[in-house]
PDB file of N, CA and C in Angstrom:
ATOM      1  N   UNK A   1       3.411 125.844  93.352  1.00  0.00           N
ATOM      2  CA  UNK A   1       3.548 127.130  92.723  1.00  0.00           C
ATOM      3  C   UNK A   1       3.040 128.202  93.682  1.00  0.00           C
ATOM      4  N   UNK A   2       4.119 129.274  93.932  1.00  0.00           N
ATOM      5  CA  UNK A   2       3.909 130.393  95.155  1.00  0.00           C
ATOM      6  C   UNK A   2       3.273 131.491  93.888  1.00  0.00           C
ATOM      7  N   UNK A   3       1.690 131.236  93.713  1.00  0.00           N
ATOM      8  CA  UNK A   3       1.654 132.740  92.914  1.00  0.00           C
ATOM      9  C   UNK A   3       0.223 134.127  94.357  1.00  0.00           C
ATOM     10  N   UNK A   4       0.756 135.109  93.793  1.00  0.00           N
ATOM     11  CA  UNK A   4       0.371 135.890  94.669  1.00  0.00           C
ATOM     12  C   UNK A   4      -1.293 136.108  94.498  1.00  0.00           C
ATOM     13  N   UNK A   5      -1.749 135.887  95.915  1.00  0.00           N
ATOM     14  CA  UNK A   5      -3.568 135.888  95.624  1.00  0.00           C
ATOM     15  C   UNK A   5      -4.089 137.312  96.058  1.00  0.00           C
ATOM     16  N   UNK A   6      -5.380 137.284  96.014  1.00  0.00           N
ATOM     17  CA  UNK A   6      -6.326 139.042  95.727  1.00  0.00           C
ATOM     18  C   UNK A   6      -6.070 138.981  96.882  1.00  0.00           C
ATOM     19  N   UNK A   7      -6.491 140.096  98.109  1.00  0.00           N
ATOM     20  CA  UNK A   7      -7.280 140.099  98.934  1.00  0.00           C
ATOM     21  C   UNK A   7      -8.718 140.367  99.029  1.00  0.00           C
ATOM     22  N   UNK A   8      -8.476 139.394  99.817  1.00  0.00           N
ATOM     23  CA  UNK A   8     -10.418 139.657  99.822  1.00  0.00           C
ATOM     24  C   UNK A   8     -11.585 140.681 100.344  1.00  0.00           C
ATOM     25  N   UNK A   9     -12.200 141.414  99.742  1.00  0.00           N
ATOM     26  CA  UNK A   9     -12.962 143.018 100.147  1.00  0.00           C
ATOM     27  C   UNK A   9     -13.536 142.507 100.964  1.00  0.00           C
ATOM     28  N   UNK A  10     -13.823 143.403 101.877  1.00  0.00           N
ATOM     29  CA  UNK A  10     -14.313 143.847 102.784  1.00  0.00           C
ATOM     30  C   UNK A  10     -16.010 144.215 102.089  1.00  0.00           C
ATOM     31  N   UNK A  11     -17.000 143.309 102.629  1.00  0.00           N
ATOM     32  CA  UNK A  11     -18.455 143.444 102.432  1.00  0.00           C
ATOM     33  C   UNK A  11     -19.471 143.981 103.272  1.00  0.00           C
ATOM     34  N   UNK A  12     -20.765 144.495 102.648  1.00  0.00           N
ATOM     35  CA  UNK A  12     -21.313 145.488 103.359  1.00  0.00           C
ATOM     36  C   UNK A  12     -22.402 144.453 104.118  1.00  0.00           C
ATOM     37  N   UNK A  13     -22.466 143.776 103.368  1.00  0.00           N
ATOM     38  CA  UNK A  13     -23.641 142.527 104.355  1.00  0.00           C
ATOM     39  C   UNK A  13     -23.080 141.155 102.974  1.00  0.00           C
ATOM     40  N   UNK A  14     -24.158 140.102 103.726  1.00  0.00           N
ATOM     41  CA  UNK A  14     -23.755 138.885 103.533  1.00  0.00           C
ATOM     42  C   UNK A  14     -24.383 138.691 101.915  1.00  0.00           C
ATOM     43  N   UNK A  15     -25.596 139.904 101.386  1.00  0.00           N
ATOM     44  CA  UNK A  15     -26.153 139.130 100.069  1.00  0.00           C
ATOM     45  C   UNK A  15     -24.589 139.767  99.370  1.00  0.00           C
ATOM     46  N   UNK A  16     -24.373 140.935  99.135  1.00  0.00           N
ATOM     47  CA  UNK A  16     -23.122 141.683  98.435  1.00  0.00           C
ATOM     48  C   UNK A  16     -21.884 140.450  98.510  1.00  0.00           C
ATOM     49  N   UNK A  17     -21.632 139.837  99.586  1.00  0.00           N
ATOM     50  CA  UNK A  17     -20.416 138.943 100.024  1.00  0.00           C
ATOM     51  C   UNK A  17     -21.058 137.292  98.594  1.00  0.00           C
ATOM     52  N   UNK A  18     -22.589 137.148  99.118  1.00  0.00           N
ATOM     53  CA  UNK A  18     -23.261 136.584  98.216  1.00  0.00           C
ATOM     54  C   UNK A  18     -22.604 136.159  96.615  1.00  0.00           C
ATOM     55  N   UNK A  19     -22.746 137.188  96.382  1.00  0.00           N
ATOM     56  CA  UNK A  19     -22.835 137.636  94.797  1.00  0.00           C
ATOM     57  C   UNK A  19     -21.483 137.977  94.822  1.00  0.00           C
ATOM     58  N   UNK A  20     -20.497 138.360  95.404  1.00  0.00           N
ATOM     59  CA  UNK A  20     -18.827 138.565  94.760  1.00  0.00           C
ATOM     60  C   UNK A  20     -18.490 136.596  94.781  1.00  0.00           C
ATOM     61  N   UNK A  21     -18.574 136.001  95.679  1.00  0.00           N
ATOM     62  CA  UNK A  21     -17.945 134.715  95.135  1.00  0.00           C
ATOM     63  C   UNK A  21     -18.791 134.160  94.010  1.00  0.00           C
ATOM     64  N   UNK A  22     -20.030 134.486  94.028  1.00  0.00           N
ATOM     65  CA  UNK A  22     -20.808 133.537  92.711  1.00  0.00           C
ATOM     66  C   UNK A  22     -20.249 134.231  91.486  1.00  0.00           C
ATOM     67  N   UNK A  23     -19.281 135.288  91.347  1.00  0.00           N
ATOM     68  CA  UNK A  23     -19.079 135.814  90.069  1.00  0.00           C
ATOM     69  C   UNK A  23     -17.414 135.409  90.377  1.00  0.00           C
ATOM     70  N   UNK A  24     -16.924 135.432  91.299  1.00  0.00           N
ATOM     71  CA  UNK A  24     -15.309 135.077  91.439  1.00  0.00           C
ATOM     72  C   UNK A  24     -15.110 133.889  92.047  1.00  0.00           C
ATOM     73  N   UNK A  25     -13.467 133.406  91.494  1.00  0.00           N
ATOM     74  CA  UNK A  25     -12.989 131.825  91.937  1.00  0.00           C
ATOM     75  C   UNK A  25     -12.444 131.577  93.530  1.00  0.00           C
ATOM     76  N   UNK A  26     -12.600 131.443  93.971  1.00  0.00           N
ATOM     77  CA  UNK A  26     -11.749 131.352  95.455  1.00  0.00           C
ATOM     78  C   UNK A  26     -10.804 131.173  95.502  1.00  0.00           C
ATOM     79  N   UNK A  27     -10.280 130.318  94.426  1.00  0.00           N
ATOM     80  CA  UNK A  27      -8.922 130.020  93.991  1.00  0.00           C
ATOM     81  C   UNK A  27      -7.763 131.463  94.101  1.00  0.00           C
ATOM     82  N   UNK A  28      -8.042 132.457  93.159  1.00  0.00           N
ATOM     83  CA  UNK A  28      -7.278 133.771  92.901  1.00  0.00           C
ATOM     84  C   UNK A  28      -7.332 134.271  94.765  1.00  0.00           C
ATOM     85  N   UNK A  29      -8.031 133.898  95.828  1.00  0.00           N
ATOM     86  CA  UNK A  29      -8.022 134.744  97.123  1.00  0.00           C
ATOM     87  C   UNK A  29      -7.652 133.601  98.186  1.00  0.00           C
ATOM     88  N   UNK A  30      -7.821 132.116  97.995  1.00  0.00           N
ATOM     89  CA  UNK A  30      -7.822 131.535  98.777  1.00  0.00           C
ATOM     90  C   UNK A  30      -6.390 130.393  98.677  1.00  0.00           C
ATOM     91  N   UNK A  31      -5.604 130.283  99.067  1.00  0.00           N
ATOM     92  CA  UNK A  31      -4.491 128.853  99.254  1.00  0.00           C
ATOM     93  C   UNK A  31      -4.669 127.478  99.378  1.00  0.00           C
ATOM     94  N   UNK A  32      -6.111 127.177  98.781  1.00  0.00           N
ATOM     95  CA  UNK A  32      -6.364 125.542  99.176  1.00  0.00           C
ATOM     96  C   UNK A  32      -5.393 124.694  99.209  1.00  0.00           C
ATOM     97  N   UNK A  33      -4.142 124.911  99.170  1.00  0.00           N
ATOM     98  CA  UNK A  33      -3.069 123.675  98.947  1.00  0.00           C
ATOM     99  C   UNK A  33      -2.993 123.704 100.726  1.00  0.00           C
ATOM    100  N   UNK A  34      -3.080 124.333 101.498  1.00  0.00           N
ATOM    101  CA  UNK A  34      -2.855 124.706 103.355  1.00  0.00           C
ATOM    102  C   UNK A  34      -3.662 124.719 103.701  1.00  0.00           C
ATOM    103  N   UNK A  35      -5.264 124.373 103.163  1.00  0.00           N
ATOM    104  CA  UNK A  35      -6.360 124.088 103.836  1.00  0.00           C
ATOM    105  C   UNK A  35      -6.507 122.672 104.935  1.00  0.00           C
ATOM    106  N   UNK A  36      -6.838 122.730 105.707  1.00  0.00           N
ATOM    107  CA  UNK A  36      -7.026 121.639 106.543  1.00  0.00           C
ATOM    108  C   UNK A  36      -8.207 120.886 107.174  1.00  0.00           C
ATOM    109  N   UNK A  37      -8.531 119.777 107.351  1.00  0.00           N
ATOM    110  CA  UNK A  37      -9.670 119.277 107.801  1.00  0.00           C
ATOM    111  C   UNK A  37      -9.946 119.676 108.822  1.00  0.00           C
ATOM    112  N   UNK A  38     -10.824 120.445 108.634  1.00  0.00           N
ATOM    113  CA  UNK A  38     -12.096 119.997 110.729  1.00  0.00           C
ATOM    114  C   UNK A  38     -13.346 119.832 110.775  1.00  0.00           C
ATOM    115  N   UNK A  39     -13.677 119.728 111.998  1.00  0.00           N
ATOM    116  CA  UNK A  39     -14.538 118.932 112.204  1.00  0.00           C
ATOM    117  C   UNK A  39     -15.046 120.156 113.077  1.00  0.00           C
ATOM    118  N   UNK A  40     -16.809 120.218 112.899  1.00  0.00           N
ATOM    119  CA  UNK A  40     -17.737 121.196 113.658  1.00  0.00           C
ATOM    120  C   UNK A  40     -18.391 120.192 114.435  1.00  0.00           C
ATOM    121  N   UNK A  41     -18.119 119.684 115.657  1.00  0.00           N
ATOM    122  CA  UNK A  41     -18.820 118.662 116.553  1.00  0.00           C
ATOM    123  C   UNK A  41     -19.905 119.211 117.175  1.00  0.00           C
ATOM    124  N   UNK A  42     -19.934 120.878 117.198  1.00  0.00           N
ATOM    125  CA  UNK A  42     -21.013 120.983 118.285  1.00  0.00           C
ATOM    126  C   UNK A  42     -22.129 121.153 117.660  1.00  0.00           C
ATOM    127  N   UNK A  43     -22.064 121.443 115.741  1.00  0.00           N
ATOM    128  CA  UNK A  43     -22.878 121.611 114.624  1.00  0.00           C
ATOM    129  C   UNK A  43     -24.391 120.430 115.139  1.00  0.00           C
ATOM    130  N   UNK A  44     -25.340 120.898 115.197  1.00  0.00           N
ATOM    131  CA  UNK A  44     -26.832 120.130 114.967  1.00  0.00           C
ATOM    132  C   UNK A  44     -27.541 120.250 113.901  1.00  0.00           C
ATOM    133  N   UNK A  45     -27.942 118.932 113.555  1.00  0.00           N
ATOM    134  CA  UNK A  45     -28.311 118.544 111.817  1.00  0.00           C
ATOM    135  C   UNK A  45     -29.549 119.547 112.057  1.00  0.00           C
ATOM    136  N   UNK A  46     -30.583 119.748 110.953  1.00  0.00           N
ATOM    137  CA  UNK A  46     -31.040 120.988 110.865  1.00  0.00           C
ATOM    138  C   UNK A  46     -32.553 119.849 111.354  1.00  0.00           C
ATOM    139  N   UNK A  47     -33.606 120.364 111.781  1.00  0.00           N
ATOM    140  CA  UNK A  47     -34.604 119.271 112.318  1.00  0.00           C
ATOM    141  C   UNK A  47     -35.510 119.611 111.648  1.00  0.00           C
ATOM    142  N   UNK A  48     -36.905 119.402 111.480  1.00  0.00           N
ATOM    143  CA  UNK A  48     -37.851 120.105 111.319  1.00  0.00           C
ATOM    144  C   UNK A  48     -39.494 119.388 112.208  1.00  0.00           C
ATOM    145  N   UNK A  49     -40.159 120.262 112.651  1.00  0.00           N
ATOM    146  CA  UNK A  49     -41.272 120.109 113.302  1.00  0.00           C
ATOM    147  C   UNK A  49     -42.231 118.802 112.572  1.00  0.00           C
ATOM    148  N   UNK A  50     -42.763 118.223 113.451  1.00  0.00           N
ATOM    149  CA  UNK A  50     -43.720 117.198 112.735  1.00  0.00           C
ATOM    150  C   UNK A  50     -44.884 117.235 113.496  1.00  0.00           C
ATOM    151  N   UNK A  51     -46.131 116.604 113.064  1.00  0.00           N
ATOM    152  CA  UNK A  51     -47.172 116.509 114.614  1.00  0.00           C
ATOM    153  C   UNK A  51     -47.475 114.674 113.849  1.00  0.00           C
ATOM    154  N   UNK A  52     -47.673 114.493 114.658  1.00  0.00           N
ATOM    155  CA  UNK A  52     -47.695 112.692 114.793  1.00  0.00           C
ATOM    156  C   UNK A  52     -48.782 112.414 116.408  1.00  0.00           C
ATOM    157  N   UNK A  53     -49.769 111.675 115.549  1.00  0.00           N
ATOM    158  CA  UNK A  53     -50.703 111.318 116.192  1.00  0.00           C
ATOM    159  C   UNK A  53     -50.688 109.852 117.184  1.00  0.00           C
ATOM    160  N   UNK A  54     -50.272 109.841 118.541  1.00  0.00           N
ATOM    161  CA  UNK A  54     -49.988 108.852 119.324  1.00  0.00           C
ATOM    162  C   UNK A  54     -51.310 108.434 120.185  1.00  0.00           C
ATOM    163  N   UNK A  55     -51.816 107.115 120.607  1.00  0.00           N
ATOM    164  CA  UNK A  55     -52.923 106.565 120.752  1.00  0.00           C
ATOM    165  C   UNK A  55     -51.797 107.040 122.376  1.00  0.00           C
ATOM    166  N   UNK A  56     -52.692 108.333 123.492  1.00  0.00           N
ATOM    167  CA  UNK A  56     -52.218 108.196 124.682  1.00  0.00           C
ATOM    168  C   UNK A  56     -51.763 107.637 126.165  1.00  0.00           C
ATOM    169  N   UNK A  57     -51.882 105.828 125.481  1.00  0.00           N
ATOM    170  CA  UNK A  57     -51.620 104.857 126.741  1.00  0.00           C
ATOM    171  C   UNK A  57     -50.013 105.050 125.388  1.00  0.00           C
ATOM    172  N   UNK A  58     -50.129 104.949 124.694  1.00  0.00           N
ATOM    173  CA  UNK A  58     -48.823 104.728 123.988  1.00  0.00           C
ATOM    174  C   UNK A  58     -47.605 105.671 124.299  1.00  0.00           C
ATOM    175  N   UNK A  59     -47.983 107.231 124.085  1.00  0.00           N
ATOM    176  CA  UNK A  59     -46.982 108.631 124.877  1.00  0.00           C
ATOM    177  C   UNK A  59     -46.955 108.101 126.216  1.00  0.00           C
ATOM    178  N   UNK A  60     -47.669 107.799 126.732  1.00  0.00           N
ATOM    179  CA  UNK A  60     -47.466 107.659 128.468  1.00  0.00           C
ATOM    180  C   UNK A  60     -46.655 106.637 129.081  1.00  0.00           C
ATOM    181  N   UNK A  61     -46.694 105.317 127.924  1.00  0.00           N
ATOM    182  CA  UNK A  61     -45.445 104.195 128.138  1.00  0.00           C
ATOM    183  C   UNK A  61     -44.499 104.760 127.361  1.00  0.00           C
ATOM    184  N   UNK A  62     -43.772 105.879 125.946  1.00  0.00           N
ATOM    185  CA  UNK A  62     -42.974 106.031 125.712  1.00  0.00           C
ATOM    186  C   UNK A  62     -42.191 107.067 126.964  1.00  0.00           C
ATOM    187  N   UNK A  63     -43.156 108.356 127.697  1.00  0.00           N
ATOM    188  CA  UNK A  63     -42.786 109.065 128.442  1.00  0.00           C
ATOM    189  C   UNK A  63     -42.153 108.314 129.470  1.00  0.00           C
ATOM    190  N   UNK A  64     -42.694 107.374 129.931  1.00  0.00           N
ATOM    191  CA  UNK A  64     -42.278 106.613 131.504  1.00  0.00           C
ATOM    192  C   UNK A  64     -41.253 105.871 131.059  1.00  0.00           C
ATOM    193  N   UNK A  65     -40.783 105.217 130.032  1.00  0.00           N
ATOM    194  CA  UNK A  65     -39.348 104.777 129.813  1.00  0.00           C
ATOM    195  C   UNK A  65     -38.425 106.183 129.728  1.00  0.00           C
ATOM    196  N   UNK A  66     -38.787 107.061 128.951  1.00  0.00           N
ATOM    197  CA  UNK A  66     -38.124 108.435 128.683  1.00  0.00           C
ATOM    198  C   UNK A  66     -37.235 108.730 130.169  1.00  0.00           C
ATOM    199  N   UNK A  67     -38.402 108.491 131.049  1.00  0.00           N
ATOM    200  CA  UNK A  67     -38.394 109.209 132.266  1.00  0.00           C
ATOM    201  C   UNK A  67     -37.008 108.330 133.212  1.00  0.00           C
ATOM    202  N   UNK A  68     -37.513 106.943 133.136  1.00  0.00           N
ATOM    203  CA  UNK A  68     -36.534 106.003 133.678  1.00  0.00           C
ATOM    204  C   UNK A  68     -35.051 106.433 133.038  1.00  0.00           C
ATOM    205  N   UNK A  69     -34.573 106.465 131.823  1.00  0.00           N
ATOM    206  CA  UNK A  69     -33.595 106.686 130.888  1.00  0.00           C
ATOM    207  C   UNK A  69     -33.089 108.662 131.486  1.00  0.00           C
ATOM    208  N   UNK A  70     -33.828 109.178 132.334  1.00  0.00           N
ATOM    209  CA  UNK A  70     -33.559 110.695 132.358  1.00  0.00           C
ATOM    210  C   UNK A  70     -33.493 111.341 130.860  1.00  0.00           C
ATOM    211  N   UNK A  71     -34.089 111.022 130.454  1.00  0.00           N
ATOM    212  CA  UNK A  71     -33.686 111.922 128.709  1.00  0.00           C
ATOM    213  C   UNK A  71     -35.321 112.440 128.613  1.00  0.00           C
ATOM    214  N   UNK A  72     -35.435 113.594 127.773  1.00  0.00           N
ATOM    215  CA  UNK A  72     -36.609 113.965 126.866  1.00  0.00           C
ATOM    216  C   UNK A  72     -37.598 112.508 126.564  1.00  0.00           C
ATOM    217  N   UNK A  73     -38.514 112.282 126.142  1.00  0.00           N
ATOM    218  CA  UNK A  73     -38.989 111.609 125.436  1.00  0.00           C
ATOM    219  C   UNK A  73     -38.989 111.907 124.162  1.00  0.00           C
ATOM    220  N   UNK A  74     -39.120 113.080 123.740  1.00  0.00           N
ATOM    221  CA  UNK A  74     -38.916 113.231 122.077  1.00  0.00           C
ATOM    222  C   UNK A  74     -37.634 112.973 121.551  1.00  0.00           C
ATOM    223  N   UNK A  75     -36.715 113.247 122.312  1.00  0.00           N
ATOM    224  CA  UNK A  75     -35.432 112.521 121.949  1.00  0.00           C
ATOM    225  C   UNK A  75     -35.137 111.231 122.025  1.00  0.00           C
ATOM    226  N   UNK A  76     -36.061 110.189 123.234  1.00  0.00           N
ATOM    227  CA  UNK A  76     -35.689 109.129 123.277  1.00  0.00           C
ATOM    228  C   UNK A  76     -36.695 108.297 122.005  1.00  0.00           C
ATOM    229  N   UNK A  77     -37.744 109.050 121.428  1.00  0.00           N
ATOM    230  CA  UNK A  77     -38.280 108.680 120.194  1.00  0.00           C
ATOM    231  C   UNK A  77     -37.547 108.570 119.047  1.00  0.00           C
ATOM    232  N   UNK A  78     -36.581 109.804 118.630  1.00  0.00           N
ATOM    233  CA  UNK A  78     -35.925 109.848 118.098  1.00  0.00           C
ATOM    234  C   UNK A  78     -34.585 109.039 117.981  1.00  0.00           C
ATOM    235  N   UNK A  79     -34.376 108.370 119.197  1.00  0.00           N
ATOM    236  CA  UNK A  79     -33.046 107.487 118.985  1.00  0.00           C
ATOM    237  C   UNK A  79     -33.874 105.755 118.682  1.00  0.00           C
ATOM    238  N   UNK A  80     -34.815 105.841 118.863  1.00  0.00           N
ATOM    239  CA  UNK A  80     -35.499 104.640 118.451  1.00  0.00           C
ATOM    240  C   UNK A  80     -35.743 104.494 117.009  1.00  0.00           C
ATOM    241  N   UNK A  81     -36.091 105.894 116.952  1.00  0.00           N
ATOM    242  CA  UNK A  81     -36.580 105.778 114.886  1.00  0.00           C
ATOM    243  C   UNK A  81     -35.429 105.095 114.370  1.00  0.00           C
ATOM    244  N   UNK A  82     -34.277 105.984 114.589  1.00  0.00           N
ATOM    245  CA  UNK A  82     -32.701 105.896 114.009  1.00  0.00           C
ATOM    246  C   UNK A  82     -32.383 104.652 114.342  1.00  0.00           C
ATOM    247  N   UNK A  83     -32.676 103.956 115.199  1.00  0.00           N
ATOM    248  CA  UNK A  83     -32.316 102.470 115.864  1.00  0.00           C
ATOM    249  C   UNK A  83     -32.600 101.552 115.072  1.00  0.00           C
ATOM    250  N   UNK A  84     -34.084 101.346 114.604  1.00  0.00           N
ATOM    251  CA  UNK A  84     -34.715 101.287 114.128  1.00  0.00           C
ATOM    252  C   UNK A  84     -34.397 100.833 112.452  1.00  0.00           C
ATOM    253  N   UNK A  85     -34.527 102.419 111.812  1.00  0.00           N
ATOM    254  CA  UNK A  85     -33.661 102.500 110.983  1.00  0.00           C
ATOM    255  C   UNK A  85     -32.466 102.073 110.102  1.00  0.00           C
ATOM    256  N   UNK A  86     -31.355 101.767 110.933  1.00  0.00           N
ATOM    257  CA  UNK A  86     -30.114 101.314 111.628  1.00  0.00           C
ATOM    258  C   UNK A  86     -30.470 100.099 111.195  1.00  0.00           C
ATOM    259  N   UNK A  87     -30.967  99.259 111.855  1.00  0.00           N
ATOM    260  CA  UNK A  87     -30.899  97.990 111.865  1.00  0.00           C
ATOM    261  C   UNK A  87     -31.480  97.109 110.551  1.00  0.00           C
ATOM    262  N   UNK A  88     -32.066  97.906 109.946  1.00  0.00           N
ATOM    263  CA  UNK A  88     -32.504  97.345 108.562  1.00  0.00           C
ATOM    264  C   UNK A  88     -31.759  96.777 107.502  1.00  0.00           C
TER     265      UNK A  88
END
């Protein structure tokens, strides 16, 4: 069914843009039948800070593999958790 949709206003900032879809359908402005899948690859999951207490012969053998591997060590911690993880 070809029925004719709104256009969509023009907003003064993002809370105003906010509050017009939480009161309107997307449906009446938007064509979801021609919507298409994609994919945001370069998107990074959202992280958050931790402090974690390491006995320092322990950082100094995770750093020196880190180091061998060329990567961060906090990253190469992080692919261990998930490894880790993973394998359960």
């Amino acid at each position: 069914m070809n029925r004719k949709r709104k256009s969509i206003p023009a907003f003064e900032n993002e809370a105003a843009e906010r509050t017009f879809w939480k009161h309107h359908d997307s449906a009446d402005y938007v064509d979801w039948s021609k919507a298409q899948r994609v994919r945001f690859s370069n998107l990074k999951p959202s992280t958050k800070p931790i402090s974690l207490r390491l006995p320092v012969a322990l950082l100094e053998q995770i750093k020196t593999e880190a180091n061998k591997r060329d990567v961060p060590y906090q990253s190469l911690i992080k692919v261990w958790l998930s490894e880790k993880l993973a394998s359960r």
